[in-house]
N, C-alpha and C. Protein backbone atom coordinates (compact mmCIF):
# COMPACT_ATOMS: atom_id res chain seq x y z
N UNK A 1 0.85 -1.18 0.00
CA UNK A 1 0.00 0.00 0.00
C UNK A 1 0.90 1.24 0.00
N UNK A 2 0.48 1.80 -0.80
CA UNK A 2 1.42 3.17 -0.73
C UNK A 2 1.51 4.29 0.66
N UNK A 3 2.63 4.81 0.71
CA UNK A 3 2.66 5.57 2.23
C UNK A 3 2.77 6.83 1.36
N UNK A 4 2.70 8.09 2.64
CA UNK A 4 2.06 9.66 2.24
C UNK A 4 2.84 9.97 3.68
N UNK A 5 3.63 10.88 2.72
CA UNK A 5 4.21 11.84 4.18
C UNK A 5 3.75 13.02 3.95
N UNK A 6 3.28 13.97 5.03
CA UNK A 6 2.94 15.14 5.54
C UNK A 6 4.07 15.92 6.14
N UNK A 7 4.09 17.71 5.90
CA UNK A 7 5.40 18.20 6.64
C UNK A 7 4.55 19.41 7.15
N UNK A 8 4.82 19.70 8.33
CA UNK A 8 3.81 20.81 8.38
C UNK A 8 5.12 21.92 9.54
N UNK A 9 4.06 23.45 8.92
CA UNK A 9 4.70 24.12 10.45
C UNK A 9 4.20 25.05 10.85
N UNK A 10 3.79 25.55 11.97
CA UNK A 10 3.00 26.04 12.61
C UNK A 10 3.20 27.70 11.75
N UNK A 11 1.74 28.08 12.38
CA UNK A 11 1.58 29.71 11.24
C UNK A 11 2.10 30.62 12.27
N UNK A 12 2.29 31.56 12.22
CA UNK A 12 2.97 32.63 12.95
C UNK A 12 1.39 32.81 14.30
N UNK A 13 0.05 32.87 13.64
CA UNK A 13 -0.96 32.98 14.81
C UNK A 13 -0.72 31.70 15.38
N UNK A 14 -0.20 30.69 15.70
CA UNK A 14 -0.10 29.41 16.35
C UNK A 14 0.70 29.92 17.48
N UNK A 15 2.03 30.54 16.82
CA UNK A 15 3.35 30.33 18.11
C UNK A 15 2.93 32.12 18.65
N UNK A 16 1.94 32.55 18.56
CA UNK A 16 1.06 33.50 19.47
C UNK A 16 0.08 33.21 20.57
N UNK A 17 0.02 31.90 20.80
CA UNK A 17 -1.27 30.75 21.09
C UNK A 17 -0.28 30.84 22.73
N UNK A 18 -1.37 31.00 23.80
CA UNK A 18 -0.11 30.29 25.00
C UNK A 18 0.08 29.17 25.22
N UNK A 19 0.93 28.68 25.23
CA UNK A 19 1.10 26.97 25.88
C UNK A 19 0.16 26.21 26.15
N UNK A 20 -0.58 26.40 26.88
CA UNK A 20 -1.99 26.12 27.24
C UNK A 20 -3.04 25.54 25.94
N UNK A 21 -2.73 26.61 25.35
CA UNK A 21 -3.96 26.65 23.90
C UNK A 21 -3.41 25.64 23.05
N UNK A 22 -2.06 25.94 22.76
CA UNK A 22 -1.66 25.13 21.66
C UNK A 22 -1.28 23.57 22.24
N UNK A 23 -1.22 23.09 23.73
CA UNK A 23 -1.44 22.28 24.05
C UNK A 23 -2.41 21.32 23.82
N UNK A 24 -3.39 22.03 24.14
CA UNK A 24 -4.95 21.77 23.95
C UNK A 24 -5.46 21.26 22.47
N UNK A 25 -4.42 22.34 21.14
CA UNK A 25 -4.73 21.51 19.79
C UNK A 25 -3.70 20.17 19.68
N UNK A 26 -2.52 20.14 20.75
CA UNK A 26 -2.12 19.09 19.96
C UNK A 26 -2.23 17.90 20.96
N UNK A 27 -3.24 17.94 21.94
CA UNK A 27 -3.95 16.58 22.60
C UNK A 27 -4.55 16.57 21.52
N UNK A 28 -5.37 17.26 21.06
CA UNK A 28 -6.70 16.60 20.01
C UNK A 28 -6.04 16.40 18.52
N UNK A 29 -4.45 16.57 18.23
CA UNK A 29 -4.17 15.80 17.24
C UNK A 29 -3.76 14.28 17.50
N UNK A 30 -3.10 14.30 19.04
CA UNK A 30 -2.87 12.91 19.12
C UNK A 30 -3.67 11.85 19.14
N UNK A 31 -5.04 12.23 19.63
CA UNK A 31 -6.05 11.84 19.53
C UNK A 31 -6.63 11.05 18.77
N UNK A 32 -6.73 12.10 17.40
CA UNK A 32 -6.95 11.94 16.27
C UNK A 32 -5.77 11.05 15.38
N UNK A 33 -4.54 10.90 16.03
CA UNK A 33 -3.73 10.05 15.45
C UNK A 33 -3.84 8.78 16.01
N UNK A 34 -4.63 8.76 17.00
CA UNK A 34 -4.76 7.20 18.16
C UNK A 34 -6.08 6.84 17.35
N UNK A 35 -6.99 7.48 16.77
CA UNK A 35 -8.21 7.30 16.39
C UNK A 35 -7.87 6.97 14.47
N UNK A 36 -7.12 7.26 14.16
CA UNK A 36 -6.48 7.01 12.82
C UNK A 36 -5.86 5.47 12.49
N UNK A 37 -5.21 5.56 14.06
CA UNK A 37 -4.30 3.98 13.77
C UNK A 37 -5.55 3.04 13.84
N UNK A 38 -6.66 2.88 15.14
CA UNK A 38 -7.71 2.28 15.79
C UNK A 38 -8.14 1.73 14.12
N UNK A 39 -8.32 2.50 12.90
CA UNK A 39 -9.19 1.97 11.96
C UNK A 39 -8.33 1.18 11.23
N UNK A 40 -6.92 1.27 11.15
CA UNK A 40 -6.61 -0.05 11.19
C UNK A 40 -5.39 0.39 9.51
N UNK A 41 -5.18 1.76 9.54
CA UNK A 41 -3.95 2.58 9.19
C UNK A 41 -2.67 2.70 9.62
N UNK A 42 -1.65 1.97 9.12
CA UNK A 42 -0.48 2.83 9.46
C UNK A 42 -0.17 3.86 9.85
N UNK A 43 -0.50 4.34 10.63
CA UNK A 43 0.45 6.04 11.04
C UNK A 43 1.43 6.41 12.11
N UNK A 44 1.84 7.41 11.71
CA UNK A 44 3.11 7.64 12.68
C UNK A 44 3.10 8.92 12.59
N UNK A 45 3.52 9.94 13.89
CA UNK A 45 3.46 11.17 13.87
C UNK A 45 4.25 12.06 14.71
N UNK A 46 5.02 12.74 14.67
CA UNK A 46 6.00 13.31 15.84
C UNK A 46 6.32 14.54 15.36
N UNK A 47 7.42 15.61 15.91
CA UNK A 47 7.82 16.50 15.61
C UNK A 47 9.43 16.75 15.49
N UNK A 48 9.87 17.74 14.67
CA UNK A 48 11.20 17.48 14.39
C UNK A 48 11.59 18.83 15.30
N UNK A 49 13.22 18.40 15.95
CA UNK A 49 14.07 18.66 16.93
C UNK A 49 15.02 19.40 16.14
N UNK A 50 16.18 20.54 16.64
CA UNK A 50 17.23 21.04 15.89
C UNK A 50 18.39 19.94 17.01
N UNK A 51 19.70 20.02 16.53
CA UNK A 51 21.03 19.70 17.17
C UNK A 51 20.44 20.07 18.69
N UNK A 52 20.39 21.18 19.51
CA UNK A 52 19.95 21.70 20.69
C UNK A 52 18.27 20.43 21.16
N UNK A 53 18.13 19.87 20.45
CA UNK A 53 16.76 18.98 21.00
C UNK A 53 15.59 19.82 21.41
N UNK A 54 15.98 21.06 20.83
CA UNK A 54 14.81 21.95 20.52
C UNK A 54 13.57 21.98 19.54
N UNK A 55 12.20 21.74 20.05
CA UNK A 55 11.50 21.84 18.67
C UNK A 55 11.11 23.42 18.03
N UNK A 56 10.45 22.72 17.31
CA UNK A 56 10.16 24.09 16.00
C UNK A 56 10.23 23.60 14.20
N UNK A 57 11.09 22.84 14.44
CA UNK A 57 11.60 22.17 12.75
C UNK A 57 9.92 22.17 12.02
N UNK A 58 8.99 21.72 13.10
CA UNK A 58 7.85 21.46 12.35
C UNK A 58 7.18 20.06 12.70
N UNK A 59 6.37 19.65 11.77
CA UNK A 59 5.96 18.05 12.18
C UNK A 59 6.24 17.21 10.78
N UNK A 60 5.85 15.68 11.00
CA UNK A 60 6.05 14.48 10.22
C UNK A 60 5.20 13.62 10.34
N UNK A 61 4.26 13.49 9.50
CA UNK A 61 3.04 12.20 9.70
C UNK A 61 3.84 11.57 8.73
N UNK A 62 3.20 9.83 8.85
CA UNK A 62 3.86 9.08 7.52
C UNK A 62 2.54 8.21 7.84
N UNK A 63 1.56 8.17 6.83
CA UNK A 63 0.58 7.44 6.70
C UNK A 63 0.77 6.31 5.44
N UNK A 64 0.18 5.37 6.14
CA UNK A 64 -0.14 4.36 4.62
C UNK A 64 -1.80 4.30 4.39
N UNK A 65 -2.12 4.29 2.78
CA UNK A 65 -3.66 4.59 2.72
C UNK A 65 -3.49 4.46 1.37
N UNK A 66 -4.61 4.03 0.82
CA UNK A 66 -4.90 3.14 -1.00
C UNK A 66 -4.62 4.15 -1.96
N UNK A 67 -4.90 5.57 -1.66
CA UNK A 67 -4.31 6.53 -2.54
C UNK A 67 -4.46 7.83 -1.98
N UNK A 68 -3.88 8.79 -3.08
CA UNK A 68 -3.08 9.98 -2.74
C UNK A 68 -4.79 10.94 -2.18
N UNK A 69 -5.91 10.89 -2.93
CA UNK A 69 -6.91 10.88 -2.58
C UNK A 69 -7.54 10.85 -0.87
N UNK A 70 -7.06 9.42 -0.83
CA UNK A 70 -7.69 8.97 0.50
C UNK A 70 -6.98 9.30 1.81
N UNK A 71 -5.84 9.05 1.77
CA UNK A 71 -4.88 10.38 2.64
C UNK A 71 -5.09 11.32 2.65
N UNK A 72 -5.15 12.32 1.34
CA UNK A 72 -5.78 14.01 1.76
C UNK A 72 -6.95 14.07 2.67
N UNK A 73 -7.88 13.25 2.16
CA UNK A 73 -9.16 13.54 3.36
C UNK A 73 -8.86 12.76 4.50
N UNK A 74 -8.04 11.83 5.17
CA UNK A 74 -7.64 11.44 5.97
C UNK A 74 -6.54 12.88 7.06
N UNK A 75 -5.90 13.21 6.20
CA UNK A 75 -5.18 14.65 6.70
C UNK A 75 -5.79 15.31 6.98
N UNK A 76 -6.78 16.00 6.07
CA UNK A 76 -7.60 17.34 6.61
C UNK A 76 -8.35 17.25 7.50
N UNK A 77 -8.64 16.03 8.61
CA UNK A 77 -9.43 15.88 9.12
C UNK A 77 -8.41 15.99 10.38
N UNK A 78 -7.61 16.29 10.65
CA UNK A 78 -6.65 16.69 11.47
C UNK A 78 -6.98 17.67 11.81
N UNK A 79 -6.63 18.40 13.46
CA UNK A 79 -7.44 19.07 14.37
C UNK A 79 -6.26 20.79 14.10
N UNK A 80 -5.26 19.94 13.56
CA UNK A 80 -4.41 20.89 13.77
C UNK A 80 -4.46 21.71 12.07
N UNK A 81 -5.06 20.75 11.41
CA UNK A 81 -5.35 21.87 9.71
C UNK A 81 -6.68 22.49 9.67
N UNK A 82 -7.39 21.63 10.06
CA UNK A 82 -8.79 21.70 10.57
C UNK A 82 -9.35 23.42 11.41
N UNK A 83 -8.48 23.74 13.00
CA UNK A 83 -8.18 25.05 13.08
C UNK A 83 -7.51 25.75 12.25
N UNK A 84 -6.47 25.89 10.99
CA UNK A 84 -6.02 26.14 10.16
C UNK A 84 -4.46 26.68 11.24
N UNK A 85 -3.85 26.45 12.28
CA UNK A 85 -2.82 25.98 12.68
C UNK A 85 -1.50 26.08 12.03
N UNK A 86 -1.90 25.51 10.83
CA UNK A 86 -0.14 24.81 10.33
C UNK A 86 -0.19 25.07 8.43
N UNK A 87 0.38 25.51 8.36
CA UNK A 87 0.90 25.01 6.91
C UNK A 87 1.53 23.85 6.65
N UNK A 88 0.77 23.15 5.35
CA UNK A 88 1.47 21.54 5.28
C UNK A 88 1.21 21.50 3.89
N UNK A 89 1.61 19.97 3.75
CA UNK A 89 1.95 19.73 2.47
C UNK A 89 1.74 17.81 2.27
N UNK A 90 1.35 17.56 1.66
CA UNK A 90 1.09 15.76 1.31
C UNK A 90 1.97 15.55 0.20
N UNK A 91 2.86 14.59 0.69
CA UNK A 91 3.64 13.71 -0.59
C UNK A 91 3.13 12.28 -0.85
N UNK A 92 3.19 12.10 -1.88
CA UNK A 92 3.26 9.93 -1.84
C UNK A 92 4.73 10.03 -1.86
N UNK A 93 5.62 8.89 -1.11
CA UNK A 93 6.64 8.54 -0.88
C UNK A 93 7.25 7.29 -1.74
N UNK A 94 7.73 7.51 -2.52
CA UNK A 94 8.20 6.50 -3.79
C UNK A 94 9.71 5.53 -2.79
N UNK A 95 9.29 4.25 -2.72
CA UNK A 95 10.70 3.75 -2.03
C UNK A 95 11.55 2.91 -3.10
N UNK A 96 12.89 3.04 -3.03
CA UNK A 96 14.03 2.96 -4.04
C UNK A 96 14.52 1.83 -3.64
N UNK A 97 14.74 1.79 -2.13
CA UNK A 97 15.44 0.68 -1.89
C UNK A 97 15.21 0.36 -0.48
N UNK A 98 14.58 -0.69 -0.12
CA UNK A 98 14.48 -1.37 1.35
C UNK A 98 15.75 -2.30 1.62
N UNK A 99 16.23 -2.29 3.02
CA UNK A 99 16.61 -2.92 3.97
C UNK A 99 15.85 -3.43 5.00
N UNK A 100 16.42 -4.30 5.53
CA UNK A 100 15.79 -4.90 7.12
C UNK A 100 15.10 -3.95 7.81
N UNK A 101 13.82 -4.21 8.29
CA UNK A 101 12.44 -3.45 8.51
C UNK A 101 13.19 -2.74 9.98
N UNK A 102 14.46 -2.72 10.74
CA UNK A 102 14.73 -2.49 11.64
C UNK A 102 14.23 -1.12 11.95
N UNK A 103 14.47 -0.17 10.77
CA UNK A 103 14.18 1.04 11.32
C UNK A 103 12.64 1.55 11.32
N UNK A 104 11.82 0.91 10.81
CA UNK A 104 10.18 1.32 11.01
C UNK A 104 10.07 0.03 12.68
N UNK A 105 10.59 -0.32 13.11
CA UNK A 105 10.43 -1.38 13.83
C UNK A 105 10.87 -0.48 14.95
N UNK A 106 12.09 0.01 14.91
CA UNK A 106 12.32 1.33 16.08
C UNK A 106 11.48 2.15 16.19
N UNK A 107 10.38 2.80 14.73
CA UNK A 107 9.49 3.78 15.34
C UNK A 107 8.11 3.47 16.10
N UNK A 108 8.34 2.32 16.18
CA UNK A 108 6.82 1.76 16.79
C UNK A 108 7.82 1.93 18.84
């Protein structure tokens, strides 16, 4: 099944949001990512760190789903595009060359 990566990063009204608030949207994305896997989807979702283990880089979904189609409406239904939050973007992910499943096996 084909996988779909997402890159997103928060809009300038987001990192205006207090801690609190923007807390609050990203319980209800995890949520929505616990409620994504439940139907029986691949997904995976986290945020990217600089050298300092600081975030900000942005985020990383990697969904698997039958097509490029069915992922977009699977995405937009995300709490965090949904408030309009984040700027993002949907790829299909073309793979060249597999090795030993070790490293999707670390992200679980």
């Amino acid at each position: 099944m084909p996988i779909f990566i997402k890159t997103e990063k928060f809009k300038d009204k987001t990192l205006e949001l207090s801690n609190n608030e923007r807390k609050k949207f990203l319980l209800m994305h995890k949520e929505w990512v616990t409620e994504i896997n439940k139907s029986g989807h691949y997904i995976h979702s986290g945020y990217l760190i600089n050298e300092k283990k600081m975030p900000g880089g942005g985020g990383l979904l990697i969904l698997e789903a039958k097509d490029y189609l069915t992922a977009k409406k699977i995405i937009e239904n995300d709490p965090m595009i949904k408030n309009g939050l984040v700027n993002w973007d949907l790829q299909e992910w073309i793979s060249i060359y597999q090795s030993q499943p070790k490293f999707f096996n670390h992200l679980g």
